[in-house]
Protein backbone atom coordinates (compact mmCIF):
# COMPACT_ATOMS: atom_id res chain seq x y z
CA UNK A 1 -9.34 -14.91 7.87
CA UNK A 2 -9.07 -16.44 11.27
CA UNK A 3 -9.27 -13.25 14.42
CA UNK A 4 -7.63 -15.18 17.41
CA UNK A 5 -7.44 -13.31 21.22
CA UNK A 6 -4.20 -11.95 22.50
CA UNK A 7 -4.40 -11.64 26.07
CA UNK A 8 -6.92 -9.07 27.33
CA UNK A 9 -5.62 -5.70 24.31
CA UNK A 10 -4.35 -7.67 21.26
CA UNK A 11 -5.91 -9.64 18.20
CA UNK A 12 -3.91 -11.68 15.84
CA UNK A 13 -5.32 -12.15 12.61
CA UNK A 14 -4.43 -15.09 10.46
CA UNK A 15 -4.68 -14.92 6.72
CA UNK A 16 -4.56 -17.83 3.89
CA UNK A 17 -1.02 -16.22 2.45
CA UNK A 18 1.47 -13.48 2.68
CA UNK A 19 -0.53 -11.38 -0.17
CA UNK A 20 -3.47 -11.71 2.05
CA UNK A 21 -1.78 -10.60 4.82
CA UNK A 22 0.28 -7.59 3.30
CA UNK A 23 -3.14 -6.13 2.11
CA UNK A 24 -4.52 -6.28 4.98
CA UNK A 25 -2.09 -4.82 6.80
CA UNK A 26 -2.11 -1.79 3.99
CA UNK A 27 -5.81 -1.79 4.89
CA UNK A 28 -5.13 -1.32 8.38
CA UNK A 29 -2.76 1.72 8.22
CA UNK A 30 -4.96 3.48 4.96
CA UNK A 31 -8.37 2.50 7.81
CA UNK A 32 -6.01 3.93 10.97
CA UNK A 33 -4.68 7.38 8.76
CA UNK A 34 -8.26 7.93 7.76
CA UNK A 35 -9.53 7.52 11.40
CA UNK A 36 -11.63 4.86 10.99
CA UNK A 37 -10.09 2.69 12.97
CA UNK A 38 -10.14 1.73 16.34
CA UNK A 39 -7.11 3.20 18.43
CA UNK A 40 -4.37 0.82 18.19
CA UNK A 41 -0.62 0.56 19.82
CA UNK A 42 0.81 -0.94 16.74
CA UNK A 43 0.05 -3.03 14.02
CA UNK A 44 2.59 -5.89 13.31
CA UNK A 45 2.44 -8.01 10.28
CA UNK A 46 4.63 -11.23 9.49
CA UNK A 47 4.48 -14.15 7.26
CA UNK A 48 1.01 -14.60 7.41
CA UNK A 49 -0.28 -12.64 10.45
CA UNK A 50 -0.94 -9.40 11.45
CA UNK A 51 -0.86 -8.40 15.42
CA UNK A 52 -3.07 -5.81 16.74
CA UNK A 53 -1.80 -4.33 19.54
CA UNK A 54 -2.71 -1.90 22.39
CA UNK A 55 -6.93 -2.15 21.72
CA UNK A 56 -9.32 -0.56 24.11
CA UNK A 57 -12.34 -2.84 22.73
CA UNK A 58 -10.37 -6.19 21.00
CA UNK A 59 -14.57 -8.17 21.26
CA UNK A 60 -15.46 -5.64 18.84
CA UNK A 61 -12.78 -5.23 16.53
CA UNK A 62 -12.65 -9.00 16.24
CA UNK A 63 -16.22 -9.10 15.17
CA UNK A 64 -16.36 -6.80 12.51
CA UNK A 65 -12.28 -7.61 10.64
CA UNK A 66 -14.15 -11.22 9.24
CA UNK A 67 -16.70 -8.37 7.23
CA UNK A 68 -14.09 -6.66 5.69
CA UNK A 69 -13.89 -5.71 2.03
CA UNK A 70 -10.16 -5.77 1.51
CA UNK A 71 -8.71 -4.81 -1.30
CA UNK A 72 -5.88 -5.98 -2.89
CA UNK A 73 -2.55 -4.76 -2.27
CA UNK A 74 -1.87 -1.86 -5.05
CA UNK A 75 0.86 -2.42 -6.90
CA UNK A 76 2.54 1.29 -6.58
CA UNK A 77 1.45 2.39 -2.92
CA UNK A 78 5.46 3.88 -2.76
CA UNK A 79 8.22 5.21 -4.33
CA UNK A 80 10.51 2.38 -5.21
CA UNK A 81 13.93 2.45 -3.11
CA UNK A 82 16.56 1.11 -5.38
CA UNK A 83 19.82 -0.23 -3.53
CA UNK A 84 23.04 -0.79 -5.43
CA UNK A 85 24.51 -4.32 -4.98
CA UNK A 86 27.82 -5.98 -6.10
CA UNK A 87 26.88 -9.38 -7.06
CA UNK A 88 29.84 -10.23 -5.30
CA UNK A 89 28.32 -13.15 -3.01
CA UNK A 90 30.18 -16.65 -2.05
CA UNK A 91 26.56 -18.43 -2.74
CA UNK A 92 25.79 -16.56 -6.00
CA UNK A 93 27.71 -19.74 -8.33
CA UNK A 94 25.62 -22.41 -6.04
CA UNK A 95 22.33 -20.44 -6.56
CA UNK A 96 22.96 -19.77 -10.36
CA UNK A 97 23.18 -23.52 -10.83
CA UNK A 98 20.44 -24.29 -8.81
CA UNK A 99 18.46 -22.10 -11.20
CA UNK A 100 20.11 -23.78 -14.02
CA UNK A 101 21.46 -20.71 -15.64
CA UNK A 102 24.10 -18.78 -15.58
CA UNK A 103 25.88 -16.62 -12.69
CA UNK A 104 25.39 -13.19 -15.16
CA UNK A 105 21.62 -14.35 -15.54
CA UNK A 106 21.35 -15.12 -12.10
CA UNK A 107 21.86 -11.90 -11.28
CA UNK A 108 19.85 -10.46 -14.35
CA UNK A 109 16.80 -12.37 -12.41
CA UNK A 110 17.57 -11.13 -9.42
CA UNK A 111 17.66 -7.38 -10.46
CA UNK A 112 14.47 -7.75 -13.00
CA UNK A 113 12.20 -8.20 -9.85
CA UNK A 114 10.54 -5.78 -8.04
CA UNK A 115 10.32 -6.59 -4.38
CA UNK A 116 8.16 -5.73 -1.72
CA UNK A 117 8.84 -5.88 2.31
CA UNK A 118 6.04 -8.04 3.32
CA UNK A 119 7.41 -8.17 7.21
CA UNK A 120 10.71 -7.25 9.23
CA UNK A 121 12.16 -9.55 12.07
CA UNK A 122 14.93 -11.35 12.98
CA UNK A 123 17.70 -7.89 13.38
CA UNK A 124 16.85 -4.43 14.04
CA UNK A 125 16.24 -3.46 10.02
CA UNK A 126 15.70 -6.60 8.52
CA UNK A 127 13.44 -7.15 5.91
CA UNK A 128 11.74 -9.82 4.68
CA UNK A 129 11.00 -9.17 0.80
CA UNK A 130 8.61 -11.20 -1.39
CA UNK A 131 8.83 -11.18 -4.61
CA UNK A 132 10.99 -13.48 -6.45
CA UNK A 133 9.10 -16.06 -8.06
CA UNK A 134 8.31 -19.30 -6.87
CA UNK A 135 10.37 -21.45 -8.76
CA UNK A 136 13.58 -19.43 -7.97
CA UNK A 137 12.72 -20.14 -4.13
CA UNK A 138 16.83 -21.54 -2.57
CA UNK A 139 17.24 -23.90 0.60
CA UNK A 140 18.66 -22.32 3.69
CA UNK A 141 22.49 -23.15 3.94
CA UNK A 142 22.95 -27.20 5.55
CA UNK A 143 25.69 -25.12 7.87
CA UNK A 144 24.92 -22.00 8.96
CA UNK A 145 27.56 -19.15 9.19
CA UNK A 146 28.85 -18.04 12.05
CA UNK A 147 29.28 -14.37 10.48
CA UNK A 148 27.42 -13.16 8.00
CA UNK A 149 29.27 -9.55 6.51
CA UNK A 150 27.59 -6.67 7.62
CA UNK A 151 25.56 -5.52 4.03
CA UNK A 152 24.85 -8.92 2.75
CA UNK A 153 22.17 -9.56 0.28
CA UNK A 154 20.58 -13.46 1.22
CA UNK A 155 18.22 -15.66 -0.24
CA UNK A 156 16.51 -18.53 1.77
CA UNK A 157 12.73 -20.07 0.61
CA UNK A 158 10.60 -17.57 -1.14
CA UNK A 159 12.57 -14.12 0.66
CA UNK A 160 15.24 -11.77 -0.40
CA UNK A 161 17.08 -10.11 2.72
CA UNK A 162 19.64 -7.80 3.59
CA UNK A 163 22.06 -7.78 6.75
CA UNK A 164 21.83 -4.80 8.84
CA UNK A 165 24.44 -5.63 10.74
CA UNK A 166 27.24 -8.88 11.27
CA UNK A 167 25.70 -11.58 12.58
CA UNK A 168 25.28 -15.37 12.52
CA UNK A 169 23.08 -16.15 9.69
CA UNK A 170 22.04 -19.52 7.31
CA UNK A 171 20.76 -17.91 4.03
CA UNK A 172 22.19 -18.28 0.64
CA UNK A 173 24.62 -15.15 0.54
CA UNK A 174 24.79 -13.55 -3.20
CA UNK A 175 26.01 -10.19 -3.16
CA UNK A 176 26.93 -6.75 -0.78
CA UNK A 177 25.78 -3.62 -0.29
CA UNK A 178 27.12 0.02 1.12
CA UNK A 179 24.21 1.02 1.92
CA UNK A 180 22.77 1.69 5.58
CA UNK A 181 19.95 -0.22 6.48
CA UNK A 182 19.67 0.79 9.88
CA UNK A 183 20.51 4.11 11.73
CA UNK A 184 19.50 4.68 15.30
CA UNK A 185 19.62 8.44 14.39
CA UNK A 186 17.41 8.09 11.17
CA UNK A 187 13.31 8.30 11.12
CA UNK A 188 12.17 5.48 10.60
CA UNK A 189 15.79 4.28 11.94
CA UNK A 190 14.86 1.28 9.52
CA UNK A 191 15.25 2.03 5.45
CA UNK A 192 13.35 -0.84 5.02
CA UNK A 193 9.66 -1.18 6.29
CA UNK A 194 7.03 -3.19 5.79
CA UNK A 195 5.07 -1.96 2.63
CA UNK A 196 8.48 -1.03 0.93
CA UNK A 197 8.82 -1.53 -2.51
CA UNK A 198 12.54 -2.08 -3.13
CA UNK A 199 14.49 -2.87 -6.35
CA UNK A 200 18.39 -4.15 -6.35
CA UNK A 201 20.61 -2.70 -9.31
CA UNK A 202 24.36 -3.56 -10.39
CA UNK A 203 26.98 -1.26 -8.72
CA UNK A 204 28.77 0.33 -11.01
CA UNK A 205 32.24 0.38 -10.47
């Protein structure tokens, strides 16, 4: 763990992996509902950070985070939010034989995984979901799109997404979704937040 000053209020914490950094940001929250936490703005993790945000004393926060006992992330901290997906995707043939398999076991691998939102970014609502293992990691498209569909489930390196929204995108696209990932009138507005443990099933037609 490497604490690192953010102006004159914020820490950012830097962690060996994303594990590492998903349990300590379930730390954080469990340390901040319990009130034993300093006040903080927000807590934002990513890849393998979590920002600190909005701290009245950052010195002596940053001191004591490197004694930590942090426990590792529990495997049910949630009830699992299951969206329905038609395997439907352009990429899903290209992906299947990059796995070496088939397109209907492509999508049996897919769906046999339990994901888990380890940071959001990029659009309002989207996820980034860990998971899938290693050796089913895909390359990012050579060409990005200029429109990715509005529902779109994606690969690219280690992650699983979902498209909140159209928009220009460059992962590997492999099947759709109906369901809303995003509403300004919702709370959270966001279905998917970091924490979130999220499973994919076939849409039954």
């Amino acid at each position: 763990m490497k604490v690192l000053p953010v102006g004159d209020r914020a820490l950012l914490v830097e962690l060996a992996d994303a594990p590492e950094a998903q349990a300590l940001h379930a730390e954080l929250l469990r340390r901040r509902a319990a009130g034993s936490l300093p006040p903080v703005r927000e807590i934002v993790p990513a890849a393998r950070t979590v920002l600190l945000d909005g701290l009245d004393a950052p010195a002596a926060l940053a001191r004591q985070l490197p004694q930590w006992t942090v426990p590792p992330l529990p495997p049910r901290a949630q009830d699992v939010i299951e969206i329905p997906v038609r395997y439907d995707g352009p990429d899903l043939a290209e992906v299947a034989a990059h796995w070496r398999t088939s397109e209907e076991e492509a999508v049996r691998i897919h769906t046999a995984t339990e994901y888990r939102v380890a940071f959001c970014g990029f659009a309002p609502g989207f996820g980034y979901l860990t998971g899938l293992p290693e050796q089913f990691a895909v390359e990012r498209r050579a060409s990005p799109r200029t429109s990715v569909p509005q529902g779109s489930l994606a690969l690219a390196g280690p992650y699983t997404g979902l498209y909140p929204r159209s928009s220009p995108g460059g992962w590997q696209l492999i099947g759709t979704t109906d369901t809303v990932l995003w509403d300004a009138t919702r709370e959270p507005a966001a279905l998917l937040t970091p924490g979130a443990r999220v499973r994919f099933t076939v849409e039954r037609r």
